[in-house]
N, C-alpha and C. Protein backbone atom coordinates (compact mmCIF):
# COMPACT_ATOMS: atom_id res chain seq x y z
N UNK A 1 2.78 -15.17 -7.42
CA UNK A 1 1.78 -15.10 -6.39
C UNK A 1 0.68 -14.13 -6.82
N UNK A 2 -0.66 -14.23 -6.91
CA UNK A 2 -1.64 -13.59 -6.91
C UNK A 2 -2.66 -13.14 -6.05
N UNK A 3 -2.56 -11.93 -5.71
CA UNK A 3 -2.72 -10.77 -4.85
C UNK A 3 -4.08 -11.68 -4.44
N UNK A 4 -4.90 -11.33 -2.99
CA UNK A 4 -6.35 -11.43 -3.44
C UNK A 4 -6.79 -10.15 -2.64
N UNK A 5 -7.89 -10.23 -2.48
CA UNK A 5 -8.45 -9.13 -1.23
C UNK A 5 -9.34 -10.20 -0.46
N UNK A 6 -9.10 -9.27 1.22
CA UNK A 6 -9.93 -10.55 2.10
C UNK A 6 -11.08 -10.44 1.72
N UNK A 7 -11.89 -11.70 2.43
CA UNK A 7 -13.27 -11.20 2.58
C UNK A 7 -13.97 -10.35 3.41
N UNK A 8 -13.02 -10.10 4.25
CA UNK A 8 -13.67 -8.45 5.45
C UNK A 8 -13.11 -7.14 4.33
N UNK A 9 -11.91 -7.46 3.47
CA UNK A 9 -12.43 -5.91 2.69
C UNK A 9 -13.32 -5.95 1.73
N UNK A 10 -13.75 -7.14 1.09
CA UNK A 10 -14.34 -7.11 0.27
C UNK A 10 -16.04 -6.84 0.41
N UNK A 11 -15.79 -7.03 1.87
CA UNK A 11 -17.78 -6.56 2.59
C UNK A 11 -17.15 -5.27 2.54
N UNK A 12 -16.44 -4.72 3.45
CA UNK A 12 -16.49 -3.52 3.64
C UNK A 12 -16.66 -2.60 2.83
N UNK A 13 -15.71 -2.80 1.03
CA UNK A 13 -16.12 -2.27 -0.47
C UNK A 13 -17.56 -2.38 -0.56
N UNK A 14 -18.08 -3.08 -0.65
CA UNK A 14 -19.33 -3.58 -1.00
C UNK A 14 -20.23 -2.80 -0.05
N UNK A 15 -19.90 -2.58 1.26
CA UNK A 15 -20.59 -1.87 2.37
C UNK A 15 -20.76 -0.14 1.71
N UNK A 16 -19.68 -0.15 1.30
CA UNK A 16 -19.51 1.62 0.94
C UNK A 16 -20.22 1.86 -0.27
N UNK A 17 -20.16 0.96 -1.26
CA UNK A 17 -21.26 0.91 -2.57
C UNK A 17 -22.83 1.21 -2.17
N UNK A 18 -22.94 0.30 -1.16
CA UNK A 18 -24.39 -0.07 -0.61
C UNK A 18 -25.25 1.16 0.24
N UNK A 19 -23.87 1.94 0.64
CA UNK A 19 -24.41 2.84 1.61
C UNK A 19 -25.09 4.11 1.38
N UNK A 20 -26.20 4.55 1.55
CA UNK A 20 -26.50 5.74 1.08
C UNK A 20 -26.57 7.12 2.33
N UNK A 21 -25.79 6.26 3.78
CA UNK A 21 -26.13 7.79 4.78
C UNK A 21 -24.62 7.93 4.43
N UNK A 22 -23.98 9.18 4.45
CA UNK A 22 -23.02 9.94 4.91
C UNK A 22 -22.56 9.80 5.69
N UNK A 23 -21.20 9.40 5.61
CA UNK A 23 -19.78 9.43 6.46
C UNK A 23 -19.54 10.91 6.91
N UNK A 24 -20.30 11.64 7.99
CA UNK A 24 -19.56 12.61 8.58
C UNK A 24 -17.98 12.77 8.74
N UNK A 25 -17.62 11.80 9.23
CA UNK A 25 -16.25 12.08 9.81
C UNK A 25 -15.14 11.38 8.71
N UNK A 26 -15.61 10.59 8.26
CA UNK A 26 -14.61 10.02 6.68
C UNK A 26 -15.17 10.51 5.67
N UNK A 27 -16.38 11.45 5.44
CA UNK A 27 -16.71 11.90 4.26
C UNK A 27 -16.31 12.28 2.74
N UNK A 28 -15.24 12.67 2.96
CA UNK A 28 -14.20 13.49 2.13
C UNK A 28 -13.81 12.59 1.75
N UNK A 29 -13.11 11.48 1.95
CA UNK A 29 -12.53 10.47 1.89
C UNK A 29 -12.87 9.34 1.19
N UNK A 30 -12.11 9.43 -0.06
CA UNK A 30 -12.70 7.78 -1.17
C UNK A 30 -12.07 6.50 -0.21
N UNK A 31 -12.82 5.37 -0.88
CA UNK A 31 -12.98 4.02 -0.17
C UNK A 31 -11.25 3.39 -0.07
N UNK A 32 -10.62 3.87 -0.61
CA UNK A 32 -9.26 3.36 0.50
C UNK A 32 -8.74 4.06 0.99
N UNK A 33 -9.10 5.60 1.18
CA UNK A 33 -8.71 6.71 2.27
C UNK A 33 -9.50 5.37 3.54
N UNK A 34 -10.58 5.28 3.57
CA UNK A 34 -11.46 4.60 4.64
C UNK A 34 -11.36 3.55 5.09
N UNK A 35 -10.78 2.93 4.05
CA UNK A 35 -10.24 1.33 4.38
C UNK A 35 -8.74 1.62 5.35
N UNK A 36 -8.17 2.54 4.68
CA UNK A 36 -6.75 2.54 5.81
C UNK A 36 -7.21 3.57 7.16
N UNK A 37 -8.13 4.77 7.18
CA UNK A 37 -8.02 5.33 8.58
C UNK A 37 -9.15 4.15 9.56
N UNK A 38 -10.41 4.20 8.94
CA UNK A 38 -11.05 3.07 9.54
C UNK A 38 -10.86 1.97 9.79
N UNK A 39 -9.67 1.24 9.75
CA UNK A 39 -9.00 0.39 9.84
C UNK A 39 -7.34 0.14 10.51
N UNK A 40 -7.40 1.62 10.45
CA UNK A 40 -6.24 1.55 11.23
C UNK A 40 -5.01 0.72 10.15
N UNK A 41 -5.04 0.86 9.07
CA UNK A 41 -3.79 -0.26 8.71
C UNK A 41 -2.69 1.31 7.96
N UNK A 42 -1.22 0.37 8.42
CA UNK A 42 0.01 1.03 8.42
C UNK A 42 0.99 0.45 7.62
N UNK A 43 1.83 0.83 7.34
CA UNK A 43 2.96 -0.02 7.22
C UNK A 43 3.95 -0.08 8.19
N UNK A 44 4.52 -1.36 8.88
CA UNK A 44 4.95 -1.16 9.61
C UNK A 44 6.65 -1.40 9.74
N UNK A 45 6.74 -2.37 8.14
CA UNK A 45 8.18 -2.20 7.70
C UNK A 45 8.74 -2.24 6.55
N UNK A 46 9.69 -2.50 5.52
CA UNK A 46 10.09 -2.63 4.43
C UNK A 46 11.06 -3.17 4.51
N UNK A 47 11.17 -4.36 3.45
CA UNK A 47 12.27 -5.33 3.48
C UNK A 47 12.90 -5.06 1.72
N UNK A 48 13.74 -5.12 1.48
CA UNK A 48 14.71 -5.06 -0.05
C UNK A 48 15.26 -6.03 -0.37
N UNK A 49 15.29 -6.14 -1.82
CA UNK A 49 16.08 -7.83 -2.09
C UNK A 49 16.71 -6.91 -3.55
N UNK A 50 17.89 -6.32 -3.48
CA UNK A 50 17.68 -5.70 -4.89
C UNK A 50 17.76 -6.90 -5.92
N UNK A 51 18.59 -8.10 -5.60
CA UNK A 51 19.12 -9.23 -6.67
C UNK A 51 17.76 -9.68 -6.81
N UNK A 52 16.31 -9.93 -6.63
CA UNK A 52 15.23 -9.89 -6.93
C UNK A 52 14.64 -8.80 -7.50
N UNK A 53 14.92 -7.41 -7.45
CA UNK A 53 14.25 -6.20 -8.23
C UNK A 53 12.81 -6.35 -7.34
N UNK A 54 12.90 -6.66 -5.71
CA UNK A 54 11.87 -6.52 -4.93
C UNK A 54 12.04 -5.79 -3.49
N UNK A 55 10.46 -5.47 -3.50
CA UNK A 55 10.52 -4.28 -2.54
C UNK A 55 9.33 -5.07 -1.35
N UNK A 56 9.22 -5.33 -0.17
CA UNK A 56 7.98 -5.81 0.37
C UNK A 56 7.93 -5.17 1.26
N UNK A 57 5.95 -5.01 1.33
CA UNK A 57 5.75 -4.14 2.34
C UNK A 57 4.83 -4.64 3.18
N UNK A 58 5.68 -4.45 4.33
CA UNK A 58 4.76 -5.26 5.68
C UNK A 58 3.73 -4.43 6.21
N UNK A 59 2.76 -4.93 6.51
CA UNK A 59 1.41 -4.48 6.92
C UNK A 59 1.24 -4.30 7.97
N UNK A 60 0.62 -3.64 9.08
CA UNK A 60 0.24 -4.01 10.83
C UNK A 60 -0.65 -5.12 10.83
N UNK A 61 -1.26 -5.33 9.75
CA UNK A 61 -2.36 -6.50 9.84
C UNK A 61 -1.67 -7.96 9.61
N UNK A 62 -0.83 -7.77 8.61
CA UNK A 62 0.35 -8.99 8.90
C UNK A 62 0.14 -9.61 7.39
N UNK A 63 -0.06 -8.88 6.63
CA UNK A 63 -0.18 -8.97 4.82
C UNK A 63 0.85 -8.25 4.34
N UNK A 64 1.13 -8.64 3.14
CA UNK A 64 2.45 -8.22 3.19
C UNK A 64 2.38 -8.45 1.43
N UNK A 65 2.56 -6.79 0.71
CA UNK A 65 2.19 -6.46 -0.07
C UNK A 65 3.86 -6.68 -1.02
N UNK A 66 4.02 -6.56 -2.55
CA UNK A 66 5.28 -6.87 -3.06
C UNK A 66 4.75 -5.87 -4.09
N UNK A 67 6.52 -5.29 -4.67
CA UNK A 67 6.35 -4.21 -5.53
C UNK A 67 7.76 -4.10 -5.76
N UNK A 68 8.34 -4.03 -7.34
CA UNK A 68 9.83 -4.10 -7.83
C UNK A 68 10.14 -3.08 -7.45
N UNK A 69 11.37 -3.01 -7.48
CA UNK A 69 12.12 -1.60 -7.03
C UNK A 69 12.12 -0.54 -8.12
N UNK A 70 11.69 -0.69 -9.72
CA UNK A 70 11.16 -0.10 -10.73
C UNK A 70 10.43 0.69 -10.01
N UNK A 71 8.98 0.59 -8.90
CA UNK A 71 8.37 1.18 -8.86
C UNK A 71 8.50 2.71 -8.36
N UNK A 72 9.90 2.89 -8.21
CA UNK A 72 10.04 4.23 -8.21
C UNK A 72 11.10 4.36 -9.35
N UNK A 73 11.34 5.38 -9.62
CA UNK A 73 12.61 5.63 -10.89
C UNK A 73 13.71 6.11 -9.67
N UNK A 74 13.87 6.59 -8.00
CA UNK A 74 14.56 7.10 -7.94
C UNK A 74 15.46 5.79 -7.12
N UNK A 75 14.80 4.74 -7.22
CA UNK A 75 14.88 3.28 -6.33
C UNK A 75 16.78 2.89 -7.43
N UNK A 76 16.28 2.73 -8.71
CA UNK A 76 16.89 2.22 -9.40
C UNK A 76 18.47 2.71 -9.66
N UNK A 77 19.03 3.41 -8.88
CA UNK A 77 20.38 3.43 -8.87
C UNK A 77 20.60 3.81 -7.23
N UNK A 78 19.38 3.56 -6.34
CA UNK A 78 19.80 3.62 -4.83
C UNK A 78 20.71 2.80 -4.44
N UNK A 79 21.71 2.60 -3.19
CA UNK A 79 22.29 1.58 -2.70
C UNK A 79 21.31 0.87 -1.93
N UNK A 80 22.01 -0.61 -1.53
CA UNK A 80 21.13 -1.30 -0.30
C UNK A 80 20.72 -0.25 0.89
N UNK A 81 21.91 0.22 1.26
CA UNK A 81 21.86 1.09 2.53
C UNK A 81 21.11 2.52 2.56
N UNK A 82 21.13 3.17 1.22
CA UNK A 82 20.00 3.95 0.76
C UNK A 82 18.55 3.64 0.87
N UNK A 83 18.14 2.38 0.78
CA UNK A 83 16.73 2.32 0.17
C UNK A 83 16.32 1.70 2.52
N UNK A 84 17.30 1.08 2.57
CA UNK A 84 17.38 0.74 3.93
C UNK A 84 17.34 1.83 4.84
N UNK A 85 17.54 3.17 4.56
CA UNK A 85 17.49 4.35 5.39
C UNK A 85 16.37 4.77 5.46
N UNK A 86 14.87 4.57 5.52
CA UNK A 86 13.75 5.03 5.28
C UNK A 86 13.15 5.45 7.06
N UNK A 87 12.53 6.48 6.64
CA UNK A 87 11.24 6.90 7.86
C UNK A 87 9.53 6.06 8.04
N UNK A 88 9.33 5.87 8.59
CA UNK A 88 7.73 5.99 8.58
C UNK A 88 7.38 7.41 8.88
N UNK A 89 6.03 7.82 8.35
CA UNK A 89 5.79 9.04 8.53
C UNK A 89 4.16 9.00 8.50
N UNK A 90 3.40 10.18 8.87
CA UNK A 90 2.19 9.67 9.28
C UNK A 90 1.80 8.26 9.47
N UNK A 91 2.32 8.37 10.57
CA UNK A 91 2.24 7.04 11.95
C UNK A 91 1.96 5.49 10.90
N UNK A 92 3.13 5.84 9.91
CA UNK A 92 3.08 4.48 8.80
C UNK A 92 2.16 4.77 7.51
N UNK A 93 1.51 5.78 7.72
CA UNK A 93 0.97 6.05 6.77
C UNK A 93 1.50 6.57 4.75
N UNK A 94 2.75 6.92 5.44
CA UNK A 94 3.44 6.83 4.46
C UNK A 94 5.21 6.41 4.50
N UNK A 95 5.81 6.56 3.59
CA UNK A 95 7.28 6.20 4.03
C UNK A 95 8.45 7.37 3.03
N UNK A 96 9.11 8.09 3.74
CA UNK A 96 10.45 8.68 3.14
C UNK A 96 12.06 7.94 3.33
N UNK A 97 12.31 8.54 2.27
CA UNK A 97 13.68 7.86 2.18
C UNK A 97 14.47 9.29 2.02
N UNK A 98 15.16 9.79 3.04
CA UNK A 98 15.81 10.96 2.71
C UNK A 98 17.15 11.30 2.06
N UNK A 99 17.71 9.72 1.89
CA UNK A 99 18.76 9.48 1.22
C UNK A 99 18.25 9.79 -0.58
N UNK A 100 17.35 9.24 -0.66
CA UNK A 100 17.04 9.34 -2.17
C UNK A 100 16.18 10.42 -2.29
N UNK A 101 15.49 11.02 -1.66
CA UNK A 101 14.84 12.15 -1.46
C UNK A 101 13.18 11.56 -2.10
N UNK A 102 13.16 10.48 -1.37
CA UNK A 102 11.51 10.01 -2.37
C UNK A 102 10.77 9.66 -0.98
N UNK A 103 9.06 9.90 -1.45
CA UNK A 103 8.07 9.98 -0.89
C UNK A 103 6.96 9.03 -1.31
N UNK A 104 6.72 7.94 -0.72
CA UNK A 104 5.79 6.90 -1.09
C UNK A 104 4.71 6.61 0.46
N UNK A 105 2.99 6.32 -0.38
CA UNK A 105 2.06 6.24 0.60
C UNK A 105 1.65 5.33 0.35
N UNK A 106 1.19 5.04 1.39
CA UNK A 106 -0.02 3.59 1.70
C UNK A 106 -0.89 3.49 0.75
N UNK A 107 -1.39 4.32 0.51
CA UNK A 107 -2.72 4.28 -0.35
C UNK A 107 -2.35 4.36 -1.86
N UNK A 108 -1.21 4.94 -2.56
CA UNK A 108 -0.60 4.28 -3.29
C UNK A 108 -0.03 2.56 -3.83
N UNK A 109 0.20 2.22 -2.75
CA UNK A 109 0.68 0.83 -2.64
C UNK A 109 -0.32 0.01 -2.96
N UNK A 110 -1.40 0.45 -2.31
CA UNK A 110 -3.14 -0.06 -2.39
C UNK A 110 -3.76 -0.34 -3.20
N UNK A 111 -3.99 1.06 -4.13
CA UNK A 111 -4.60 1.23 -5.28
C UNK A 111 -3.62 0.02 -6.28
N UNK A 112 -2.46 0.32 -6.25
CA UNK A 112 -1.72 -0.44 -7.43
C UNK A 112 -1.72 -2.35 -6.62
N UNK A 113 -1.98 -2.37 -5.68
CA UNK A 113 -2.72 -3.82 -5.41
C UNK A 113 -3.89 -4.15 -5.42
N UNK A 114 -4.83 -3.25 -5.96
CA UNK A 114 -6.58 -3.09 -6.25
C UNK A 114 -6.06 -3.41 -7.77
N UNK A 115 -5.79 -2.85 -8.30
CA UNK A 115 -5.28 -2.99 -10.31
C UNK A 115 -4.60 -3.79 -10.00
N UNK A 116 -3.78 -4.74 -9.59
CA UNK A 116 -3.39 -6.06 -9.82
C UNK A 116 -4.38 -7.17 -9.59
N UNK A 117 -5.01 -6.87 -8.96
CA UNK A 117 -6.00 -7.86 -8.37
C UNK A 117 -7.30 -7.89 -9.56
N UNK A 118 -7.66 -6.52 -9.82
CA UNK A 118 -8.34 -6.33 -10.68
C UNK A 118 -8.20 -7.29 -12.20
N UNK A 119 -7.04 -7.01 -12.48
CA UNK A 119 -6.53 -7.58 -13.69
C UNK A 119 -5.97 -8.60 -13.92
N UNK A 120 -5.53 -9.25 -12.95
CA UNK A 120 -5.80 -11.09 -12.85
C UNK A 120 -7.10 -11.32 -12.84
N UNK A 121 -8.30 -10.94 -12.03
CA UNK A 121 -9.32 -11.67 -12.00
C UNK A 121 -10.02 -11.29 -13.03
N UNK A 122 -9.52 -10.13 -13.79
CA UNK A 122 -10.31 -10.27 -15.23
C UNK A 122 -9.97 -11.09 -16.37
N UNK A 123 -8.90 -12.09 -15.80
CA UNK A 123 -8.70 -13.26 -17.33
C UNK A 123 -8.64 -14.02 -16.40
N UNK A 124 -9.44 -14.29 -15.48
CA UNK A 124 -9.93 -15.31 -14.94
C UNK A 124 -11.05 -16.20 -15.50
């Protein structure tokens, strides 16, 4: 399956390129800090398949992002019921697993679905 980005983020990127007034209140904030608070997007669950070496992550928007269980090193000798014990934390903004003692964010997940996307459509 190959990732895409919608066409409402892809204005909205394009919006932030284009823009030259200042974000007072998201200022600080690079373009997928802005895409997730201005947007409100969360995660709102996580599903495991270890006999796939997959991890999916459900969206509030209802996209639903995929990532091997490689993508952590501490994933790879978790149990089902380990990786199944997780928190949301900043209101989905990120996710702990206190069984494995690991810390994964949204905007992580993001970026490494911006470079997938990126790099299919460059041998396009």
């Amino acid at each position: 399956m190959t990732p895409t980005i919608s066409k409402k983020t892809q204005a909205y990127l394009a919006s932030l390129k284009a823009s030259d007034q200042p974000d007072y209140y998201y200022g600080n904030m690079d373009a997928i800090d802005r895409l997730i608070y201005k947007n409100g997007i969360r995660v709102k669950a996580l599903h495991f398949h270890a006999d796939l070496n997959l991890m999916l992550i459900v969206l509030n928007n209802g996209k639903v992002l995929q990532r091997p269980l490689a993508y952590s090193k501490r994933f790879e000798k978790a149990t089902e019921k380990q990786l199944n014990n997780y928190e949301l934390i900043g209101q989905g903004s990120g996710v702990h697993w206190p069984d494995v003692d690991e810390d994964l964010g949204l905007k992580g997940f993001l970026e490494e679905e911006l470079l997938q996307v990126a790099s299919a459509s460059s041998f396009s």
